[in-house]
PDB file of N, CA and C in Angstrom:
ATOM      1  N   UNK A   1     -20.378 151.017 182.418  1.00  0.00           N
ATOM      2  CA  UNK A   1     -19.652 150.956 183.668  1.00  0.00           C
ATOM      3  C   UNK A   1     -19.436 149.492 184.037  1.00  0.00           C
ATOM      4  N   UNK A   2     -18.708 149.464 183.935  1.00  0.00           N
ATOM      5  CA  UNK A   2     -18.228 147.634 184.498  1.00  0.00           C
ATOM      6  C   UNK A   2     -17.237 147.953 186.120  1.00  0.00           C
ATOM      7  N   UNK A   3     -18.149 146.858 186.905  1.00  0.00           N
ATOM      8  CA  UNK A   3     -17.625 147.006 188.382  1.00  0.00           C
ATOM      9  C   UNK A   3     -17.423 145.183 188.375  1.00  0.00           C
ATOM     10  N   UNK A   4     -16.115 145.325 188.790  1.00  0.00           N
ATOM     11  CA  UNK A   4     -15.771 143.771 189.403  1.00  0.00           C
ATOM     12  C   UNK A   4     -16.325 143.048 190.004  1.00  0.00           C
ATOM     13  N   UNK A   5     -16.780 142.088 189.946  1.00  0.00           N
ATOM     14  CA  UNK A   5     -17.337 140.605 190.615  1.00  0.00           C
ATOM     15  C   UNK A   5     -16.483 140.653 192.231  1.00  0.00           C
ATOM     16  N   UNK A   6     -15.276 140.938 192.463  1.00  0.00           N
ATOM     17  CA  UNK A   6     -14.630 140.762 193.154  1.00  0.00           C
ATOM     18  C   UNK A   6     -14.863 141.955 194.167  1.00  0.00           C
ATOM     19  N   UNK A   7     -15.087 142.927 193.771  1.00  0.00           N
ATOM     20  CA  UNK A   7     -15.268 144.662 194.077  1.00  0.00           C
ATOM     21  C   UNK A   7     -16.527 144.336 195.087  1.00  0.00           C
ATOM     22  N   UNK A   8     -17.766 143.814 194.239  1.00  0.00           N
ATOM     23  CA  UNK A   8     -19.140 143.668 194.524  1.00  0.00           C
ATOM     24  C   UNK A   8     -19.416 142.522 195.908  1.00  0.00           C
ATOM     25  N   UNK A   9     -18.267 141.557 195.748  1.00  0.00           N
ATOM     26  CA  UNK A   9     -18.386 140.372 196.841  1.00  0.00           C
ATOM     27  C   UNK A   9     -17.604 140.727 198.357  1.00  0.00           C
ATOM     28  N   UNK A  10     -16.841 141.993 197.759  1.00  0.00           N
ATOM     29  CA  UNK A  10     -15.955 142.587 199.240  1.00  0.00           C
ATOM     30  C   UNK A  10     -17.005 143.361 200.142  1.00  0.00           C
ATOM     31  N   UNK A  11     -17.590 144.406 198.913  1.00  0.00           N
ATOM     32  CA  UNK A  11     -18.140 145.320 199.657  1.00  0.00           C
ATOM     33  C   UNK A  11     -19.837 144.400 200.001  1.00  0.00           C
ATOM     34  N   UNK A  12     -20.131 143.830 199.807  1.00  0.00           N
ATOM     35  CA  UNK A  12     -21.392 142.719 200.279  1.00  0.00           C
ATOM     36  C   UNK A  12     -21.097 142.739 202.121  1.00  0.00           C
ATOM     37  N   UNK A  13     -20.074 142.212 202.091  1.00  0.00           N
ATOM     38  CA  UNK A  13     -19.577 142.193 203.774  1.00  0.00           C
ATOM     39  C   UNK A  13     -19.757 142.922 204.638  1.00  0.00           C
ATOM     40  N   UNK A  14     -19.572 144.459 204.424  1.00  0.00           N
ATOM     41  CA  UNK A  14     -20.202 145.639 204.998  1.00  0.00           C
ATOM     42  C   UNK A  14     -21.747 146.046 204.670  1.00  0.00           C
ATOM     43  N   UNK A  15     -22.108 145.472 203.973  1.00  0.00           N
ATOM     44  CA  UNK A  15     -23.768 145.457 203.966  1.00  0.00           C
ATOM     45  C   UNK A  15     -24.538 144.825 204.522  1.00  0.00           C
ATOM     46  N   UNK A  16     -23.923 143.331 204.421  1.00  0.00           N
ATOM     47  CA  UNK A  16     -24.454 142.823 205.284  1.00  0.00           C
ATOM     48  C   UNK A  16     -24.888 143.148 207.109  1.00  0.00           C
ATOM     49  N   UNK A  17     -24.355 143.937 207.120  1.00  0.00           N
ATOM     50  CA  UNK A  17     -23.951 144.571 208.627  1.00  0.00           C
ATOM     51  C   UNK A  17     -25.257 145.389 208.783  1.00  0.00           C
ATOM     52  N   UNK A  18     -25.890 146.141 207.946  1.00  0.00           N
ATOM     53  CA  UNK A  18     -26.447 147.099 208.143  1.00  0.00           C
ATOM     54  C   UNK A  18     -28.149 146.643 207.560  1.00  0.00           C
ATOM     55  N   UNK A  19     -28.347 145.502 207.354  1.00  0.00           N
ATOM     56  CA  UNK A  19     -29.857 144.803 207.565  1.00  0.00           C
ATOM     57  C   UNK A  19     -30.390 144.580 208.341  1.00  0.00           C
ATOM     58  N   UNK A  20     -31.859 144.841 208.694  1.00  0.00           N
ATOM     59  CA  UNK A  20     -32.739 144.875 209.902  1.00  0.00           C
ATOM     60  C   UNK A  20     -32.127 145.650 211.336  1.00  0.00           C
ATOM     61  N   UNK A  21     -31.344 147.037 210.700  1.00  0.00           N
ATOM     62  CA  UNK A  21     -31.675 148.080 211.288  1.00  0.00           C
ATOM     63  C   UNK A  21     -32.386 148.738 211.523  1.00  0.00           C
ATOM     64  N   UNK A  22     -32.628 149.395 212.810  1.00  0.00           N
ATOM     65  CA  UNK A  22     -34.083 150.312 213.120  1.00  0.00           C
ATOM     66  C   UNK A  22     -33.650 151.662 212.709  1.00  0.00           C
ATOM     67  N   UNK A  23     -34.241 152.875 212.517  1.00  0.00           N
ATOM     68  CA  UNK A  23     -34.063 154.557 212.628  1.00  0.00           C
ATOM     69  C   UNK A  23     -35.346 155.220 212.099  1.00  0.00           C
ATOM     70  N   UNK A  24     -35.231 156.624 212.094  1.00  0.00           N
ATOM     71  CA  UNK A  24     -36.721 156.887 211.937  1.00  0.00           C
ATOM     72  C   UNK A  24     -36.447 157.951 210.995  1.00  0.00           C
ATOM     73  N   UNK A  25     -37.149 158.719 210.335  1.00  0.00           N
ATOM     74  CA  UNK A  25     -36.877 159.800 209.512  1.00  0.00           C
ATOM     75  C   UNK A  25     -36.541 160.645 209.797  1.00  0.00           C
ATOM     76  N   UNK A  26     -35.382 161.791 209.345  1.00  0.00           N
ATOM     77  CA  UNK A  26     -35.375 162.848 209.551  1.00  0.00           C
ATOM     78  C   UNK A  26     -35.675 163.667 208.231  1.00  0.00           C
ATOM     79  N   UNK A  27     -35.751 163.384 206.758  1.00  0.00           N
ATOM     80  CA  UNK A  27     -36.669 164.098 205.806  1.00  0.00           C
ATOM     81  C   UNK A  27     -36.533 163.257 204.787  1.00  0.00           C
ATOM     82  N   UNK A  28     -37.077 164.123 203.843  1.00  0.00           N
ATOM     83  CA  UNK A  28     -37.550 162.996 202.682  1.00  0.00           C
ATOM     84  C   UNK A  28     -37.662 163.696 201.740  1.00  0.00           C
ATOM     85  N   UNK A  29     -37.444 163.302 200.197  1.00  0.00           N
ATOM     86  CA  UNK A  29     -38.023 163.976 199.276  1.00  0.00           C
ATOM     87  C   UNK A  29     -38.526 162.728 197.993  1.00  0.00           C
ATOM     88  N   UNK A  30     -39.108 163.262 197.316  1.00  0.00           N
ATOM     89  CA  UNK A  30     -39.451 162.486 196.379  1.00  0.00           C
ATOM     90  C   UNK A  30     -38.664 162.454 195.016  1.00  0.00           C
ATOM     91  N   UNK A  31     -38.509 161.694 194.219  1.00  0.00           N
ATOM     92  CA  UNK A  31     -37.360 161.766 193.267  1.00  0.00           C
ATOM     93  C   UNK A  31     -38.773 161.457 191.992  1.00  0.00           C
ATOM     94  N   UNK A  32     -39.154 162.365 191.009  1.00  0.00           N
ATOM     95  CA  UNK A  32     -40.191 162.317 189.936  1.00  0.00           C
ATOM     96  C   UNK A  32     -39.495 161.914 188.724  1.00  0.00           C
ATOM     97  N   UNK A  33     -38.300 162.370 188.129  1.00  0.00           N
ATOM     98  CA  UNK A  33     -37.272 163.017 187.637  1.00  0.00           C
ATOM     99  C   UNK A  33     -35.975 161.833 187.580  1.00  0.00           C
ATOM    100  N   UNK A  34     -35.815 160.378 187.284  1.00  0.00           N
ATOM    101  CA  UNK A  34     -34.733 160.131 188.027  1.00  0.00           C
ATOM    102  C   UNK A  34     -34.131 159.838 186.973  1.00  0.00           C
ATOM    103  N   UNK A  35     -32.537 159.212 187.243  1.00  0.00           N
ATOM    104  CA  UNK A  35     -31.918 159.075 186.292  1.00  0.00           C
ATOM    105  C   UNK A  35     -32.617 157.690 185.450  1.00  0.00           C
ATOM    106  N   UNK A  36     -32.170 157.475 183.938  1.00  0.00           N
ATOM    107  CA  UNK A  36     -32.765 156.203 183.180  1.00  0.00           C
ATOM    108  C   UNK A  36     -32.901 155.617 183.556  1.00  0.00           C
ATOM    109  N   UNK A  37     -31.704 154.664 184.079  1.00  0.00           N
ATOM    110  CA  UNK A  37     -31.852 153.078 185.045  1.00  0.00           C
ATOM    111  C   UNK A  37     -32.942 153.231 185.912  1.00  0.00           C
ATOM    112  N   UNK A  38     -33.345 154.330 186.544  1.00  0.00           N
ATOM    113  CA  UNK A  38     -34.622 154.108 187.646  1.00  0.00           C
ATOM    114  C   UNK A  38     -35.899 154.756 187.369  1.00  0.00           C
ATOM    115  N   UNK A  39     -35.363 154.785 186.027  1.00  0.00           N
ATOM    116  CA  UNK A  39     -37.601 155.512 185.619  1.00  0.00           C
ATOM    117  C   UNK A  39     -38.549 154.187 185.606  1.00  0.00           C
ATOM    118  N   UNK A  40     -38.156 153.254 185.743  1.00  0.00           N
ATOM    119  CA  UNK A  40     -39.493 152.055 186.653  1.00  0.00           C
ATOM    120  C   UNK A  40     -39.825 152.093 187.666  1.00  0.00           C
ATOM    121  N   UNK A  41     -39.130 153.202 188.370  1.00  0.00           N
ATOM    122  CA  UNK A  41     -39.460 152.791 189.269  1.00  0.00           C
ATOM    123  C   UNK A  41     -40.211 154.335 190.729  1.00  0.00           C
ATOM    124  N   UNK A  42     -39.843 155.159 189.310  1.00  0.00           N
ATOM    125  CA  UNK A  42     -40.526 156.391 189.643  1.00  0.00           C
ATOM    126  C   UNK A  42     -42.132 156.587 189.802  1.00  0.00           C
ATOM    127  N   UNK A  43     -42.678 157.702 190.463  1.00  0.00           N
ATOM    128  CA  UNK A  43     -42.042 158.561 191.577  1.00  0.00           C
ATOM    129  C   UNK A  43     -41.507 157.032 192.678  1.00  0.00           C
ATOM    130  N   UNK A  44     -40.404 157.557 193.321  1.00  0.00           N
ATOM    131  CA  UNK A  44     -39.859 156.809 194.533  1.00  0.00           C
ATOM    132  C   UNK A  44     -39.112 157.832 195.990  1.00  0.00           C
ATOM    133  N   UNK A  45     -39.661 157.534 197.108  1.00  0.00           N
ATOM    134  CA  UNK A  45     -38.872 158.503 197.834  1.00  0.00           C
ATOM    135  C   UNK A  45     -37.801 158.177 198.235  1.00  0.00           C
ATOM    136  N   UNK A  46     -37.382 159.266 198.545  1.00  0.00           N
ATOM    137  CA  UNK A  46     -35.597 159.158 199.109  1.00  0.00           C
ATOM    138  C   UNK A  46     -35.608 159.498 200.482  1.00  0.00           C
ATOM    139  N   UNK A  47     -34.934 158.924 201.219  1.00  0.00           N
ATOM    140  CA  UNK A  47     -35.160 159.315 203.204  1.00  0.00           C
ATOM    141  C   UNK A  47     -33.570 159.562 203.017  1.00  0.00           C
ATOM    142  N   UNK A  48     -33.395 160.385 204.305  1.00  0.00           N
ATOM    143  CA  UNK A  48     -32.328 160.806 205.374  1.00  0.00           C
ATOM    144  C   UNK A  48     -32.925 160.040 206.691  1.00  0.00           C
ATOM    145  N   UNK A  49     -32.071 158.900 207.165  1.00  0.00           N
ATOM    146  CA  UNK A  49     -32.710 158.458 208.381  1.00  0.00           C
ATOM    147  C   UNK A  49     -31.479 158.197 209.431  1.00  0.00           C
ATOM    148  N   UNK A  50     -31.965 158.626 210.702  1.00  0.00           N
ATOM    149  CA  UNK A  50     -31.127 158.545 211.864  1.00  0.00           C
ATOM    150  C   UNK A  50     -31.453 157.299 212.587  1.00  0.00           C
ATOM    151  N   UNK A  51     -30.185 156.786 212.404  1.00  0.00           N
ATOM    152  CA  UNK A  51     -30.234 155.045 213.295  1.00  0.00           C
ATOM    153  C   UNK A  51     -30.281 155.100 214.510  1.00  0.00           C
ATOM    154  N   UNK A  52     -30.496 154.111 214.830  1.00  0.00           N
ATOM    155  CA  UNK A  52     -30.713 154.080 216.997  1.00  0.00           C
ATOM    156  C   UNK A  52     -28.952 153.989 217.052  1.00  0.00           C
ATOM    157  N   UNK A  53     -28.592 153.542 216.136  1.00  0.00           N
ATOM    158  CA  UNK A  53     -27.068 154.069 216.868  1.00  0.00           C
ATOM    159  C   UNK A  53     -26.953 155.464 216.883  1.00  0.00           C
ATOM    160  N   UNK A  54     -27.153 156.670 216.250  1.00  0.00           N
ATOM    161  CA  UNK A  54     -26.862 157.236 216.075  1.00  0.00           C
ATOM    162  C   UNK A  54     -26.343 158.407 214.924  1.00  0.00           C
ATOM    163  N   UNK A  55     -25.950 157.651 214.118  1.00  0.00           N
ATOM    164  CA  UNK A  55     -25.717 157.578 212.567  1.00  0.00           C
ATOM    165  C   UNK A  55     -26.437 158.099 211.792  1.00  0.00           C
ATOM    166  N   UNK A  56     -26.047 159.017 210.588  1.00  0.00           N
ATOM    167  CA  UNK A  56     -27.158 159.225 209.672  1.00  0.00           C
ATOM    168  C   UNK A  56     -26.517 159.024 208.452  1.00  0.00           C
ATOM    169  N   UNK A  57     -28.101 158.175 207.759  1.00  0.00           N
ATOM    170  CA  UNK A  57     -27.833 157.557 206.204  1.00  0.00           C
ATOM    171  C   UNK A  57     -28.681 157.948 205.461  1.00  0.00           C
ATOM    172  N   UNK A  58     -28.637 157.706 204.264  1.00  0.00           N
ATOM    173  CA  UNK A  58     -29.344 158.427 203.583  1.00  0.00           C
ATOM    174  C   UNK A  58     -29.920 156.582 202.554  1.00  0.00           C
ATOM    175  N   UNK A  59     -31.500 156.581 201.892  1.00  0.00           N
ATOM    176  CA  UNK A  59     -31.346 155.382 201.251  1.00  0.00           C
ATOM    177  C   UNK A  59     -32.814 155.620 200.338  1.00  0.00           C
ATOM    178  N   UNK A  60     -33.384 154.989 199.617  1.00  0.00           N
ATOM    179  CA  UNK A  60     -34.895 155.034 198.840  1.00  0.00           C
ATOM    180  C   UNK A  60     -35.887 154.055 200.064  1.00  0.00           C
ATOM    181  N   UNK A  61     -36.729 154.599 200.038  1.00  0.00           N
ATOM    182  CA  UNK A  61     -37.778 154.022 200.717  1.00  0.00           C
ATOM    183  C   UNK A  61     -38.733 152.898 199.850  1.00  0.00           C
ATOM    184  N   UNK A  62     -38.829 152.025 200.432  1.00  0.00           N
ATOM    185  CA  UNK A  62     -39.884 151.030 199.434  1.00  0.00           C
ATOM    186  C   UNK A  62     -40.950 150.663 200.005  1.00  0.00           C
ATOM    187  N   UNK A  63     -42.035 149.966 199.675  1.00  0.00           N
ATOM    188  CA  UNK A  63     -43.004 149.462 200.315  1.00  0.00           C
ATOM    189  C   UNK A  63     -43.881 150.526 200.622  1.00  0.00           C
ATOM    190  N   UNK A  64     -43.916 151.643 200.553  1.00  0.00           N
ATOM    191  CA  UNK A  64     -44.369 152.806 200.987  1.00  0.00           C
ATOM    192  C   UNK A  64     -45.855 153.165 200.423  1.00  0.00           C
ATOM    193  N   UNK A  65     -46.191 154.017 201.374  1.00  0.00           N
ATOM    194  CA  UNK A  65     -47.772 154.403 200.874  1.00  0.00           C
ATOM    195  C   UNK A  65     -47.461 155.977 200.998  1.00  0.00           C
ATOM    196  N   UNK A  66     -48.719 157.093 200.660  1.00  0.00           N
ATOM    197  CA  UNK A  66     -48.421 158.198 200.973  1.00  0.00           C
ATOM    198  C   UNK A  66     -48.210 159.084 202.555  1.00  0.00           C
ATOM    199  N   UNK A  67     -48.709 157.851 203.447  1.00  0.00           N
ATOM    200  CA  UNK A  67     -48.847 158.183 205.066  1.00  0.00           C
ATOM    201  C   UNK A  67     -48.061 158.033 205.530  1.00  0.00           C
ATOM    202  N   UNK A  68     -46.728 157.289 204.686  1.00  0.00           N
ATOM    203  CA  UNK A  68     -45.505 157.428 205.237  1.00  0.00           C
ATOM    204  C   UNK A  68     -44.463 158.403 205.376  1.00  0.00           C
ATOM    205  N   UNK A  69     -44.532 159.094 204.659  1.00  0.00           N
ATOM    206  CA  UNK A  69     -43.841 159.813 203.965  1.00  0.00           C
ATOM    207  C   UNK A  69     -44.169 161.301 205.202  1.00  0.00           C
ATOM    208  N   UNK A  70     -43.360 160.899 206.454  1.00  0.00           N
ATOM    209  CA  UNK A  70     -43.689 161.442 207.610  1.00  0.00           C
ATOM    210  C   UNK A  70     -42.351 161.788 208.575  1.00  0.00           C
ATOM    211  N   UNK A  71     -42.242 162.819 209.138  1.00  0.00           N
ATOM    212  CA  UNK A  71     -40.469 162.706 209.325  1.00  0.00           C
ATOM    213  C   UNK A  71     -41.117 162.053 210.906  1.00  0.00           C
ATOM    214  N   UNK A  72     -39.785 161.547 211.540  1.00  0.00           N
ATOM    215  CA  UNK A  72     -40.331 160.604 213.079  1.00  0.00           C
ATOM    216  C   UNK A  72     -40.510 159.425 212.277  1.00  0.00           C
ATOM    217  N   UNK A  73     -41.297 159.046 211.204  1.00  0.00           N
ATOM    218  CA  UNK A  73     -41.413 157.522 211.001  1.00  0.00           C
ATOM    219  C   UNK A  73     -40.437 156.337 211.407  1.00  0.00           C
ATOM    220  N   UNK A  74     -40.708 155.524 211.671  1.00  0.00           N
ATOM    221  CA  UNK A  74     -39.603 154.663 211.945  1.00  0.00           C
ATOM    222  C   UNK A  74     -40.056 153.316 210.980  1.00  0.00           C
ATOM    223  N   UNK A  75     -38.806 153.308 210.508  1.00  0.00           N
ATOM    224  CA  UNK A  75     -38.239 152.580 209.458  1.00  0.00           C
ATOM    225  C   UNK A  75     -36.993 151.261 209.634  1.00  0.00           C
ATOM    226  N   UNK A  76     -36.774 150.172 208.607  1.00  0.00           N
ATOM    227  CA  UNK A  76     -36.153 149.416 208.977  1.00  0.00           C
ATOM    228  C   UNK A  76     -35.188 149.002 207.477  1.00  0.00           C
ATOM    229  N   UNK A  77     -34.166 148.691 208.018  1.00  0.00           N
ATOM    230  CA  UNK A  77     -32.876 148.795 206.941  1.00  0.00           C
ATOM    231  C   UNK A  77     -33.446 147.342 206.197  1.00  0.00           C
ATOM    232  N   UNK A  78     -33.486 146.747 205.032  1.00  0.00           N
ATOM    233  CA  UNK A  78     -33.689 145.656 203.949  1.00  0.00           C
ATOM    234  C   UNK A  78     -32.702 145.757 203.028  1.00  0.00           C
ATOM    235  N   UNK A  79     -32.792 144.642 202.063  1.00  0.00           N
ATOM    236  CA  UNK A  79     -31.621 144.634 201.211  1.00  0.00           C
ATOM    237  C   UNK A  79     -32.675 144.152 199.869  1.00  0.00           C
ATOM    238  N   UNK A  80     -32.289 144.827 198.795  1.00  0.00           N
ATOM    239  CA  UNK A  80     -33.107 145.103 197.845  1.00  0.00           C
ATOM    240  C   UNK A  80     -32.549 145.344 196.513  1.00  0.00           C
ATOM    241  N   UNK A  81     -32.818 144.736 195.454  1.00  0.00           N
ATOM    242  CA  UNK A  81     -32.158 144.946 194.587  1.00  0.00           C
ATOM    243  C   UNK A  81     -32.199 146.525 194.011  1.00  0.00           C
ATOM    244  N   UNK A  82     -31.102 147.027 193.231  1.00  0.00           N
ATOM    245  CA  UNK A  82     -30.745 148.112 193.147  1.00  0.00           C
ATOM    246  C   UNK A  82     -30.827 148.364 190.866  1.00  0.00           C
ATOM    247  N   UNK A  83     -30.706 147.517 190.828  1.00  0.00           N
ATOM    248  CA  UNK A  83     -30.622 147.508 189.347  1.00  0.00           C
ATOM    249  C   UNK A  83     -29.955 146.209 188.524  1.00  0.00           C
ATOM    250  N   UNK A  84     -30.223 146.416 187.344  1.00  0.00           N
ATOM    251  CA  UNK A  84     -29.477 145.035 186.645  1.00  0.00           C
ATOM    252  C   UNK A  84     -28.884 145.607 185.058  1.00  0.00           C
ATOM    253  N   UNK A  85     -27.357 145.274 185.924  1.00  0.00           N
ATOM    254  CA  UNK A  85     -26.123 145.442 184.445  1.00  0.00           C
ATOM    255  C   UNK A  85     -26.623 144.604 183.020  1.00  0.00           C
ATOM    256  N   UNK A  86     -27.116 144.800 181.652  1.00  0.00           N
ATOM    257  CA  UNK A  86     -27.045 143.406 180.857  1.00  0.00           C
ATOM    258  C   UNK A  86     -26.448 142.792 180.164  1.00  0.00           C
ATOM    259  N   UNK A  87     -25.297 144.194 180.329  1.00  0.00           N
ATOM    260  CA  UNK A  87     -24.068 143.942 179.570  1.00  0.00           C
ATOM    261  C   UNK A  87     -22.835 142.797 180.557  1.00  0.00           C
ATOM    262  N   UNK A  88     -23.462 143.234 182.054  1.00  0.00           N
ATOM    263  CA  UNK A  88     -22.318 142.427 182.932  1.00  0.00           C
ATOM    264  C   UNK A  88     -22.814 141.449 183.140  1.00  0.00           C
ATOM    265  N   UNK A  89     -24.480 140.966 183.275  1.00  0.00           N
ATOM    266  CA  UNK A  89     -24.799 140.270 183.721  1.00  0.00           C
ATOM    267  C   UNK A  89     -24.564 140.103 185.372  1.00  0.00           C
ATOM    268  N   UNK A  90     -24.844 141.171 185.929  1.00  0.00           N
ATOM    269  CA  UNK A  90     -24.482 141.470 187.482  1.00  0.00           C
ATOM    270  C   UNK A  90     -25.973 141.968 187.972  1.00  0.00           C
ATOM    271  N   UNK A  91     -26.447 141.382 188.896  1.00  0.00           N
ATOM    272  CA  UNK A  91     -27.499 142.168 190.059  1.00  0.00           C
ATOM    273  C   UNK A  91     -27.215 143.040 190.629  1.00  0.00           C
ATOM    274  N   UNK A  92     -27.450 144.674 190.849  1.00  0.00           N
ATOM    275  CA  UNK A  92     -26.629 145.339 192.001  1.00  0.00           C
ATOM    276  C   UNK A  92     -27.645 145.446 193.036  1.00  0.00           C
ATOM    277  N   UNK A  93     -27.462 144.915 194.225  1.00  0.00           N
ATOM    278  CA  UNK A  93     -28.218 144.763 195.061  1.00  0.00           C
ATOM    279  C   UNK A  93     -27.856 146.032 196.052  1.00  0.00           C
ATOM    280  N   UNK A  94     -28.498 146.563 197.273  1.00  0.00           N
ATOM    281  CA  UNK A  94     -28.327 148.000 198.218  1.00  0.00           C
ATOM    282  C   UNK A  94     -29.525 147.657 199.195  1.00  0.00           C
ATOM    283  N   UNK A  95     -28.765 148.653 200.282  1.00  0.00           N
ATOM    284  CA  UNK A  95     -29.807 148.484 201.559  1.00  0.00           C
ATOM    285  C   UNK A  95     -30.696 149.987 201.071  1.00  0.00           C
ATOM    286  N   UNK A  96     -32.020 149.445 201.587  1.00  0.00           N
ATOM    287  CA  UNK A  96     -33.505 150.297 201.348  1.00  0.00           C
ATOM    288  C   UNK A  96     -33.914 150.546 202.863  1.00  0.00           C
ATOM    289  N   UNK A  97     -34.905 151.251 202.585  1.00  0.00           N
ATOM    290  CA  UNK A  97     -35.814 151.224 203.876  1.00  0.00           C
ATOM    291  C   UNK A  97     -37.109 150.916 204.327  1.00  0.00           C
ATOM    292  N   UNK A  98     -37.895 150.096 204.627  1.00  0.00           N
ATOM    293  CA  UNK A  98     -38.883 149.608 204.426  1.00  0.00           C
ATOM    294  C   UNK A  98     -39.582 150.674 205.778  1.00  0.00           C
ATOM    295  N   UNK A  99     -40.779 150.933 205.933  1.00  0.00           N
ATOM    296  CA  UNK A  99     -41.863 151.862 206.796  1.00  0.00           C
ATOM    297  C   UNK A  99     -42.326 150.685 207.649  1.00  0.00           C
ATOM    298  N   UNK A 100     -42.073 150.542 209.089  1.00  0.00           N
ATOM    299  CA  UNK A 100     -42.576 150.207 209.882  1.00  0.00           C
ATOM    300  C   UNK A 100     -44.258 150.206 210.846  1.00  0.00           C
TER     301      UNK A 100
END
């Protein structure tokens, strides 16, 4: 899969937007099972979280222990790398959720 340099530096702009957001959980599951690129990084959970705006997103949780893994938690939007192309030589970086 090759994604543009140019593609990756547009959509950065709208991400940026959405770091050191607050919201709290509304569920969670755990991903045991994941696709190749992310078996380092398995088990990892996955949240559905509702922002103080209002909004609901969905993202992987990091930093996490098992006491988190709590719906109500409140959580905070980070930016985190996502994987690495080696054929593109590209970082794909994504917003996470870190446990407050």
């Amino acid at each position: 899969m090759v994604t543009s340099p140019v593609k990756l530096w547009r959509r950065q702009k709208n991400t940026s937007a959405l770091i050191g957001k607050k919201g709290k959980i509304l569920q969670w599951t755990l991903i045991r099972v994941p696709a190749k690129s992310f078996m380092d990084q398995a088990p990892y959970p996955v949240i559905i979280v509702k922002m103080q705006n209002g909004e609901h997103t969905i993202g992987q949780l990091v930093d996490w222990q098992e006491k988190d893994l709590v719906i109500g938690k409140e959580v905070v939007s980070v930016l985190r790398r996502l994987r690495t192309e080696e054929k593109e030589d590209v970082i794909y970086y994504n917003i996470k959720f870190k446990p407050l």
